[in-house]
Protein backbone atom coordinates (compact mmCIF):
# COMPACT_ATOMS: atom_id res chain seq x y z
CA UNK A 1 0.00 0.00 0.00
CA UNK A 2 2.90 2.37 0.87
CA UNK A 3 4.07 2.19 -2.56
CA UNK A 4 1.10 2.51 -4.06
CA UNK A 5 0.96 5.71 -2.79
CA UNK A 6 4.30 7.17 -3.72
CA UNK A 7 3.20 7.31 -7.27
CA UNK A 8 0.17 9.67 -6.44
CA UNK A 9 2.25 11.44 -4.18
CA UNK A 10 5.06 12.24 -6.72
CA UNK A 11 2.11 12.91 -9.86
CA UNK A 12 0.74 15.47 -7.01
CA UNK A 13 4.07 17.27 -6.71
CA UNK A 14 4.73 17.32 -10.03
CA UNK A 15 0.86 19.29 -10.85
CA UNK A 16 1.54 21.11 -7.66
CA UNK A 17 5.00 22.84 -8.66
CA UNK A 18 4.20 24.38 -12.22
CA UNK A 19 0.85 26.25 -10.18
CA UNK A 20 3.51 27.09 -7.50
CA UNK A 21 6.07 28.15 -9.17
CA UNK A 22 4.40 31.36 -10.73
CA UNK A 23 3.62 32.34 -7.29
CA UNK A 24 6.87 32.49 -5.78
CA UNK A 25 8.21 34.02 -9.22
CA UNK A 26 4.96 37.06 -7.89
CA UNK A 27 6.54 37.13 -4.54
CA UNK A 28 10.34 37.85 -5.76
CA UNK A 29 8.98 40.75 -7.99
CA UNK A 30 7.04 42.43 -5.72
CA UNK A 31 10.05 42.85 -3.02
CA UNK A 32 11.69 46.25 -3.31
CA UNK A 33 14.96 46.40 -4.77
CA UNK A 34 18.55 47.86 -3.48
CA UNK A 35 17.58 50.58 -5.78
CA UNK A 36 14.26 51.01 -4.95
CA UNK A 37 14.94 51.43 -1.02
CA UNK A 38 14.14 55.03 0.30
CA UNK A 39 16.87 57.20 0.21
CA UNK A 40 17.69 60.43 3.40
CA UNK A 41 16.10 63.30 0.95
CA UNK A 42 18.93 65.93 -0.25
CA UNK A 43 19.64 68.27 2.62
CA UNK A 44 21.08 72.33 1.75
CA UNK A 45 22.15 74.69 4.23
CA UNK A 46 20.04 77.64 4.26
CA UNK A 47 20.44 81.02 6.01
CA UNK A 48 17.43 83.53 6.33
CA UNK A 49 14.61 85.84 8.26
CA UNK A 50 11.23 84.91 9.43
CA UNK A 51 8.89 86.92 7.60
CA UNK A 52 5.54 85.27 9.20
CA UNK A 53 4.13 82.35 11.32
CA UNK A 54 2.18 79.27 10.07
CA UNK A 55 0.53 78.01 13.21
CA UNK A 56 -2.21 75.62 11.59
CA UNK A 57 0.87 74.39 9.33
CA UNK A 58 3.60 74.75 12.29
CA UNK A 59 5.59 76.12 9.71
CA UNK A 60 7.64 79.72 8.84
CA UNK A 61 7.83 81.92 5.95
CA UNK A 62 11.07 82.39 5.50
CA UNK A 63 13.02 85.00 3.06
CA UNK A 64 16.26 82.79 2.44
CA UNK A 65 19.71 83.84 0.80
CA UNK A 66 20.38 82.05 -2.34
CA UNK A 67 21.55 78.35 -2.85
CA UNK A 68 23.89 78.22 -5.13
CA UNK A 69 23.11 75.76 -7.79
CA UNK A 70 19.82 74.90 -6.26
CA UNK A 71 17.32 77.23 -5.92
CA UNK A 72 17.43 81.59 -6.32
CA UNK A 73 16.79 83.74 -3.12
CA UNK A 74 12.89 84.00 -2.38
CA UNK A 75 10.34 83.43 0.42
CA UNK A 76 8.86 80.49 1.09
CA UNK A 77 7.17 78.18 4.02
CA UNK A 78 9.27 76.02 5.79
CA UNK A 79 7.75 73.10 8.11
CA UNK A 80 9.69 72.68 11.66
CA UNK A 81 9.42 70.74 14.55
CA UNK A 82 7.69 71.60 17.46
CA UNK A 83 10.78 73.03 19.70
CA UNK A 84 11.69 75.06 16.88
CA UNK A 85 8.10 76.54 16.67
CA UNK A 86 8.29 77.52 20.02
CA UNK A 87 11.76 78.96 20.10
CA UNK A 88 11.92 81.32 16.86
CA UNK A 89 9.29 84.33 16.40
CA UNK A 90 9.09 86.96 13.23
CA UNK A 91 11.94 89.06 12.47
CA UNK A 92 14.51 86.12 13.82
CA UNK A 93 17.61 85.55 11.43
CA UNK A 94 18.50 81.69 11.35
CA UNK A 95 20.23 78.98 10.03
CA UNK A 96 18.92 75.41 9.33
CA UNK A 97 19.35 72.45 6.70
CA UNK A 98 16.44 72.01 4.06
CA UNK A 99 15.18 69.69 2.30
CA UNK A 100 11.97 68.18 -0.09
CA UNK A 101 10.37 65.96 2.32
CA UNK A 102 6.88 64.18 0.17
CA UNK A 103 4.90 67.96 -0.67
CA UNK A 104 6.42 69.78 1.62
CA UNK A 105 9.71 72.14 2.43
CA UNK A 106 11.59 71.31 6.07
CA UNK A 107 13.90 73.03 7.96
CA UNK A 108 15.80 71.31 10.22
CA UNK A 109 18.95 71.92 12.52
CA UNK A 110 17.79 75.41 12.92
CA UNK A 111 19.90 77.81 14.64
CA UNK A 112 19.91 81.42 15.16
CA UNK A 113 22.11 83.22 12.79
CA UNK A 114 25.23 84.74 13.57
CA UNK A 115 26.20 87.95 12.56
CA UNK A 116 29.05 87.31 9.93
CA UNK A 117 32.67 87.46 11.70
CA UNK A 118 31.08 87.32 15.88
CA UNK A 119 30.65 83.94 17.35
């Protein structure tokens, strides 16, 4: 009886692996790539002036110095964390890293700016 089973068991595997083997093939495909992986966005140092508060956004309008070979000087809205909310009002020169984070501009690192030559 055992080896009248071995038979079915090797005619199941063998119908079995050609439905199976376009499955795995699916799951290899749909795993993300080296090159796919999410990368830390590009980061620029900025330097600028608060020109107006975003509470609803907690974000700042800031009127930045240019970057060179990134973007010309201009004002625009800047998200921050929540400390750095708190701790910079309008009219406050700064520092800070940006970057393209998903829709929106971030500042982060932010400092207060330093006149040029005092530390």
């Amino acid at each position: 009886m055992i080896l009248a089973m071995k038979p079915r068991l090797f005619a199941a595997l063998c119908f079995a692996t050609p439905v199976l083997a376009p499955a795995a093939l699916l799951a290899v495909e749909k795993s993300p790539s080296p090159a796919e992986a999410p990368t830390a966005p590009k980061r620029h140092p900025l330097r600028g002036v608060i020109t107006s508060v975003v509470t609803e956004k907690s974000a700042f309008m800031v009127k930045h110095e240019e970057i060179p070979g990134v973007m010309r000087a201009m004002t625009m809205m800047f998200k921050v964390d929540a400390a750095t909310f708190k701790a910079f009002k309008v009219g406050d020169a700064l520092t800070g890293q940006m970057s393209r984070q998903g829709n929106n501009w971030v500042l982060e690192e932010v400092k207060p700016a330093t006149a040029a030559g005092k530390k």
